[in-house]
Protein backbone atom coordinates (compact mmCIF):
# COMPACT_ATOMS: atom_id res chain seq x y z
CA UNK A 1 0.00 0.00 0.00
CA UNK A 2 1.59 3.68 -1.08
CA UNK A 3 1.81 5.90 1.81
CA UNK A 4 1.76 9.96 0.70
CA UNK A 5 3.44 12.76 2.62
CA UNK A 6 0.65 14.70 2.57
CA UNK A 7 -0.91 14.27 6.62
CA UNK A 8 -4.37 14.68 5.69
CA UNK A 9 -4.34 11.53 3.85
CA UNK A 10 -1.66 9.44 5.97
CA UNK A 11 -4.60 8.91 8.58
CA UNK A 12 -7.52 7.68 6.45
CA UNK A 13 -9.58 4.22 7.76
CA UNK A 14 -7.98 1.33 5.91
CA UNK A 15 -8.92 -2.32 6.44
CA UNK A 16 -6.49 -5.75 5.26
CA UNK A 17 -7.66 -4.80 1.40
CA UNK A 18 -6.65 -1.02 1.28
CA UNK A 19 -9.37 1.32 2.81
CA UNK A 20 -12.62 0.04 3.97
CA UNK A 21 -14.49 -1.46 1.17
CA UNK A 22 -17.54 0.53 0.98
CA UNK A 23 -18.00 0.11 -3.18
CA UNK A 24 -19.83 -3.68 -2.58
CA UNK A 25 -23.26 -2.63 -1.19
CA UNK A 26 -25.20 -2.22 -4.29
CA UNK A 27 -23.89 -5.89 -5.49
CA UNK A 28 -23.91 -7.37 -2.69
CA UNK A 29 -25.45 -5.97 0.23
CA UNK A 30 -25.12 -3.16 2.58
CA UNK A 31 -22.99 -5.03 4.94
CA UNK A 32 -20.39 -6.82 3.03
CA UNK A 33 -16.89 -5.07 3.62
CA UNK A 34 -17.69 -4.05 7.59
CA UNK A 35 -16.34 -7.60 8.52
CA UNK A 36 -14.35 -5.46 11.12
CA UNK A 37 -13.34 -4.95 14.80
CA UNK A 38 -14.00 -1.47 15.96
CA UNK A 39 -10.05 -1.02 16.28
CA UNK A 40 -9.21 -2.01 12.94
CA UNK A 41 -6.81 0.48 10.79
CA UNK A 42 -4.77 2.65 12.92
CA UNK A 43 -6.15 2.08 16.76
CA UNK A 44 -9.08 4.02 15.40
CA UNK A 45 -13.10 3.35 14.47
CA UNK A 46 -13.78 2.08 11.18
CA UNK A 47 -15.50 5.23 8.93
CA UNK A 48 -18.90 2.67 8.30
CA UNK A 49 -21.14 3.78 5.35
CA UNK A 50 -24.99 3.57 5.68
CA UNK A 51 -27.13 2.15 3.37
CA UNK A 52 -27.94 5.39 1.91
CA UNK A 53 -24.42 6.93 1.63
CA UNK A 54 -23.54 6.47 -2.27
CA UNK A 55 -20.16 5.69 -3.14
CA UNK A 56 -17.78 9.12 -4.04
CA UNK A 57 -17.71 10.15 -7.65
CA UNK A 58 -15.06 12.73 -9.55
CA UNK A 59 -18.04 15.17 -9.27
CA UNK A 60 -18.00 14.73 -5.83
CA UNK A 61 -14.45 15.75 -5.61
CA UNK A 62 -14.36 18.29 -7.89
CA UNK A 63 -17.27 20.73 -6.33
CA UNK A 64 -16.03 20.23 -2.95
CA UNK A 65 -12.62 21.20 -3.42
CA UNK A 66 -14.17 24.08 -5.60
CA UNK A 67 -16.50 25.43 -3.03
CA UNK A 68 -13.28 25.05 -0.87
CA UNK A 69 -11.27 27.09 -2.88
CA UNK A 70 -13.95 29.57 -3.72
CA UNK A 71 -14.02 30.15 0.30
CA UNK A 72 -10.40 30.80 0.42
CA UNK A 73 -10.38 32.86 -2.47
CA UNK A 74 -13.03 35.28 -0.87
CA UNK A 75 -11.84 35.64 2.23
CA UNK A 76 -8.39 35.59 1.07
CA UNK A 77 -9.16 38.59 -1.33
CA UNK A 78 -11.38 40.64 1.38
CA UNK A 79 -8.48 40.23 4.01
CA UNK A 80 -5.82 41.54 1.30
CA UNK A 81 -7.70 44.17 0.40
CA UNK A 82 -7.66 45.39 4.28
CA UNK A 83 -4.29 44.55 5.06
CA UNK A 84 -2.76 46.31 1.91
CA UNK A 85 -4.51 49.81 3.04
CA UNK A 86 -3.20 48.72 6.59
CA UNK A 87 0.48 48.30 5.16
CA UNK A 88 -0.33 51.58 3.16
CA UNK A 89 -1.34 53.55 6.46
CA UNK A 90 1.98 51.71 8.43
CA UNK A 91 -0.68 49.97 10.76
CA UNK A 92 0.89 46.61 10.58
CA UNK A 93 -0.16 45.32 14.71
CA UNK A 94 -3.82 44.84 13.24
CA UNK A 95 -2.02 43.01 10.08
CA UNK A 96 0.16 40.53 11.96
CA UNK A 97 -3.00 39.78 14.82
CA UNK A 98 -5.50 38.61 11.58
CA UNK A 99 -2.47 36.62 10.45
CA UNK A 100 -1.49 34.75 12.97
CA UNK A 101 -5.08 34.09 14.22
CA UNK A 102 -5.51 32.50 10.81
CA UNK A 103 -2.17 30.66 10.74
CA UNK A 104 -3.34 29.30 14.14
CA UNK A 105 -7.01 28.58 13.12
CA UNK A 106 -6.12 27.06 10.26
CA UNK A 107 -3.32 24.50 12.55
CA UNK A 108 -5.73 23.60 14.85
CA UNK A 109 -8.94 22.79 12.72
CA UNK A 110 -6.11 21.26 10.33
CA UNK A 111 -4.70 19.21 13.50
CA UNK A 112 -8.73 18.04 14.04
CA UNK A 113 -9.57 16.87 11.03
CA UNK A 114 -6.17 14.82 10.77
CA UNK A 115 -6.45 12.93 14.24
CA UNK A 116 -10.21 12.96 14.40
CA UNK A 117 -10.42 10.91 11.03
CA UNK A 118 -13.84 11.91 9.36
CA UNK A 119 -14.69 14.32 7.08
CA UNK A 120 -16.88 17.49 8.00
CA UNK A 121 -17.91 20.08 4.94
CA UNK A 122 -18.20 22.56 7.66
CA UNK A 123 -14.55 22.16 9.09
CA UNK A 124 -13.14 21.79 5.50
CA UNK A 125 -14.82 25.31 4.69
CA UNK A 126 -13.28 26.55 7.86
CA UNK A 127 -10.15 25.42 7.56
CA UNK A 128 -10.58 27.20 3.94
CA UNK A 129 -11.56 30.27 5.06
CA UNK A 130 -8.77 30.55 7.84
CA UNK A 131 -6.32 29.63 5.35
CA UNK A 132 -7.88 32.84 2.78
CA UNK A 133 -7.46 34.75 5.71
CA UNK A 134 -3.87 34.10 6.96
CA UNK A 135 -2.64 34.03 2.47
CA UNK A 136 -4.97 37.28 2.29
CA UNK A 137 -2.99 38.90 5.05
CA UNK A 138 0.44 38.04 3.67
CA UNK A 139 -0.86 38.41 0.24
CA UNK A 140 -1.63 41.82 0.82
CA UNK A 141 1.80 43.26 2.52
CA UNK A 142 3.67 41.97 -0.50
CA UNK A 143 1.27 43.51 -3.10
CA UNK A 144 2.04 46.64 -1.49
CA UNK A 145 5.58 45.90 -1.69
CA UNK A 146 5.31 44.59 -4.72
CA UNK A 147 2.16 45.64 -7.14
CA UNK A 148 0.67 42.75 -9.25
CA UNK A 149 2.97 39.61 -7.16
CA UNK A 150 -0.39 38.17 -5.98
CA UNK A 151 -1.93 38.11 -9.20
CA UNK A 152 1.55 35.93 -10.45
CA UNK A 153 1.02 34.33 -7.70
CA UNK A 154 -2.46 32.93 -7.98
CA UNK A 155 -1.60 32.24 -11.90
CA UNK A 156 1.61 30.19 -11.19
CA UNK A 157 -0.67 28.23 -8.12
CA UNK A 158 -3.28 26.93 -10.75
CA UNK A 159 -0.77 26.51 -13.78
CA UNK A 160 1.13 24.00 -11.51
CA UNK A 161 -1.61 22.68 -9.96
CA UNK A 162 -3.56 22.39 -13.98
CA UNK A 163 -0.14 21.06 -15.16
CA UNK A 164 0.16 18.34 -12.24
CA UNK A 165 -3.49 17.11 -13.01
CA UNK A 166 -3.01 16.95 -16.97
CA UNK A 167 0.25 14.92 -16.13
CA UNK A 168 -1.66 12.68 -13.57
CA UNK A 169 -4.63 11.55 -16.15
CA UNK A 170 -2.13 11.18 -19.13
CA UNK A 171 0.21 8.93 -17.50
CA UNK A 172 3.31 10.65 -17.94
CA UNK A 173 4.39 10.34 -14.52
CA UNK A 174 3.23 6.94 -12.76
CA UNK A 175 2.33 7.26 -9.19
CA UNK A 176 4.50 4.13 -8.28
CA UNK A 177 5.71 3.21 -4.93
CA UNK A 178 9.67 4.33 -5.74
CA UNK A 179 7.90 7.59 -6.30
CA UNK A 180 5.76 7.70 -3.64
CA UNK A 181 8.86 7.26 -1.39
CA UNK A 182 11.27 9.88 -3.21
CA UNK A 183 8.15 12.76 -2.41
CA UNK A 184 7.66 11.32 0.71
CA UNK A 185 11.84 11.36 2.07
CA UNK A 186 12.13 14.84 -0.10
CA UNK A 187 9.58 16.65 1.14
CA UNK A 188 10.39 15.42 4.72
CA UNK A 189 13.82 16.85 3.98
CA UNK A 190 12.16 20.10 2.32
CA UNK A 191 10.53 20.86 5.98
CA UNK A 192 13.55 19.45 8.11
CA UNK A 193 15.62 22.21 6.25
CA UNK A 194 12.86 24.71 6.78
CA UNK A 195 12.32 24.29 10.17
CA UNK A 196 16.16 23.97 10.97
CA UNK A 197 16.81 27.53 9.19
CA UNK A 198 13.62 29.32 10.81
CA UNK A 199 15.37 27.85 14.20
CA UNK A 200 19.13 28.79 13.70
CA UNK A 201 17.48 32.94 12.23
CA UNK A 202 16.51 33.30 16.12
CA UNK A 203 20.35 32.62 16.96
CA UNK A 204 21.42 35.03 14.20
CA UNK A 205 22.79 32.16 12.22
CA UNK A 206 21.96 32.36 8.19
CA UNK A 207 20.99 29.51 6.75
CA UNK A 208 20.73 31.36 2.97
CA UNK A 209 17.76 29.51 2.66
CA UNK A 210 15.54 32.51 2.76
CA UNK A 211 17.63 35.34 2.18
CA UNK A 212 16.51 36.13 -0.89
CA UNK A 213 20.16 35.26 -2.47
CA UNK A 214 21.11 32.40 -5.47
CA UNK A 215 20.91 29.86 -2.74
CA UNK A 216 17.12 31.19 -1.88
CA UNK A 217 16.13 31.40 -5.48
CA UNK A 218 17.57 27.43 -6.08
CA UNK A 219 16.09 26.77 -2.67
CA UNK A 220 12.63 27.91 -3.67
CA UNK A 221 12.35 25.99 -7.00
CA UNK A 222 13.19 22.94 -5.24
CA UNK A 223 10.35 23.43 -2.59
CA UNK A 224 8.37 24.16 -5.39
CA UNK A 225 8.74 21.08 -7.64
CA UNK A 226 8.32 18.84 -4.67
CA UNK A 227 5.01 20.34 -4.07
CA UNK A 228 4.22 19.85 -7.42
CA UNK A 229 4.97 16.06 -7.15
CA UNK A 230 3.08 15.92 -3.92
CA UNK A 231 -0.42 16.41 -6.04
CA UNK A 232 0.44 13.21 -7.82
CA UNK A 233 0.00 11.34 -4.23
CA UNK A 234 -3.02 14.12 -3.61
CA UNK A 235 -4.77 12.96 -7.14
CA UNK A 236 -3.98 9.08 -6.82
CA UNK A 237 -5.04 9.42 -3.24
CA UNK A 238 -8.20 10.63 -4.09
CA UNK A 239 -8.54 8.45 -7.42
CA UNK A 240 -8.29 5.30 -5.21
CA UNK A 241 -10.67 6.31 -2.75
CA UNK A 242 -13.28 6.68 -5.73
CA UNK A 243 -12.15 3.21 -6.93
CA UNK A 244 -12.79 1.38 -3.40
CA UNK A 245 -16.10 3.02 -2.98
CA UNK A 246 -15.39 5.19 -0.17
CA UNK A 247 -18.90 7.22 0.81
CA UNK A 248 -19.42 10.70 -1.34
CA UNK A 249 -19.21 12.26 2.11
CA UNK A 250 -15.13 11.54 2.05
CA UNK A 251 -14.92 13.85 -0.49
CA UNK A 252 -14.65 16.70 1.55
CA UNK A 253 -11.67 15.39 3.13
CA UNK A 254 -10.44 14.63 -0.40
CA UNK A 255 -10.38 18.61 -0.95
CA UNK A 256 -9.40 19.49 2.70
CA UNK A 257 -5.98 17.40 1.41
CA UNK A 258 -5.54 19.31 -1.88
CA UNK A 259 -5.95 22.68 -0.22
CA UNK A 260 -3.03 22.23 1.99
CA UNK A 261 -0.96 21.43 -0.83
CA UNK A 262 -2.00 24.41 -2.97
CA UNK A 263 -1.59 26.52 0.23
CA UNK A 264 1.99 25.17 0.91
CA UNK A 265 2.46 25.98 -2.98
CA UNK A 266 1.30 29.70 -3.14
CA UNK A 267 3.06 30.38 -0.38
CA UNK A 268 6.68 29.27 -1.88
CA UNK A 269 5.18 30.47 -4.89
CA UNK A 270 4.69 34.11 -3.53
CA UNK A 271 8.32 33.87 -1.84
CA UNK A 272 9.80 33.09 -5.14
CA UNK A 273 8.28 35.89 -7.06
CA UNK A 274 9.96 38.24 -4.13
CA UNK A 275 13.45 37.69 -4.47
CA UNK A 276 13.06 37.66 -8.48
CA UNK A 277 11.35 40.97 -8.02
CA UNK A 278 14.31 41.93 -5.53
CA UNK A 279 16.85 41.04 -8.00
């Protein structure tokens, strides 16, 4: 079974044949698959479908993670709005509270859905709309810095994200479990190295990893092809959970596991953009 590096999908219900079989009840009964002890899968309930819970379709995935990017997208564009006339008017407290309030929001509804294990439209919006807010915040400093980075921004997001998908459903990259395993180790290594430099900056040591230098710029386009690749394990997550049958309702988390990869992506994306624009 392929494991993906994306946490939103490392936690999902899984029984001896991949995830629970819930594709079986219109052949062969409601009840065939469900063969289970309650702590089958990870020390956690099995997810169990009811008879009138239809399995997920592509449609199903498609206008959930729509509606959740249409959330993020309004509030994202409503809270840049505000907190590029903040930046303007040098009011940055107000600015830096909204964005860390999101960044925080966004963790902890994030951390829920991950541990709790079922999907919830409502906390999937949420978790949208604090993510809007926290991109809308930083969005909106930079486009003051910078006029017309967030609109390269949001164009690069969906051209990788389109590109990804077209490569995905043409085959031209196989989602096999060598790859699964390189995306997995490099984007572990992508964070360790993040996390390392964000560490040694409070000591004063520089990294280069974010100064905005050759080293940033390299830096940067590495984070942001491994990103890339990490939509092949979002897309063949979400392609196999339509294959076994999983109930529409697991759609949601389906999208709640594609936004944090496009939110991890506009963010490098924006970063990148800066240090061209500072060169």
């Amino acid at each position: 079974m392929r494991s993906t590096s994306n946490p939103a999908f490392r936690n999902l219900p899984r029984s001896s044949a991949g995830y629970a079989q819930y594709g079986q009840y219109g052949q062969y009964g409601p009840n065939v698959g469900f063969e289970q002890p309650p702590g089958a899968g990870y020390g956690m309930p099995q997810q169990m479908a009811g008879a009138g819970d239809r399995p997920m379709t592509v449609d199903d995935v498609v206008i959930k993670t729509g509606l959740s990017l249409a959330t993020a997208l309004v509030t994202g564009v409503l809270t840049a709005i505000w907190a590029q006339s903040q930046a303007e008017a040098r009011a940055m407290g107000p600015v830096l509270g909204v964005l860390f309030a999101g960044m925080l929001v966004g963790a902890v509804l994030a951390m829920v859905m991950i541990f709790r294990q079922k999907p919830s439209g409502p906390m999937t919006l949420l978790y949208s709309a604090a993510e809007g807010v926290l991109l809308g915040a930083i969005t909106g400093v930079f486009e003051m810095i910078y006029p017309g980075i967030a609109l390269q921004a949001i164009l690069g997001t969906f051209g990788v994200f389109i590109a990804m998908l077209v490569v995905y459903k043409t085959g031209a990259v196989k989602v096999t479990p060598k790859l699964t395993r390189w995306i997995v180790g490099a984007t572990s290594g992508a964070l360790i190295l993040m996390l390392a430099n964000l560490l040694l900056s409070v000591f004063g040591v520089n990294m280069g990893l974010r100064s905005g230098g050759a080293l940033a710029i390299i830096f940067s386009l590495v984070v942001i092809g491994i990103a890339a690749f990490n939509f092949l394990l979002d897309f063949d997550m979400a392609d196999r959970m339509i294959r076994e049958g999983m109930p529409a309702k697991w759609a949601w988390f389906a999208a709640f596991g594609l936004m944090t990869t496009l939110v991890w992506l506009y963010l490098e994306i924006l970063r990148l953009l800066s240090y061209l624009q500072n060169d």
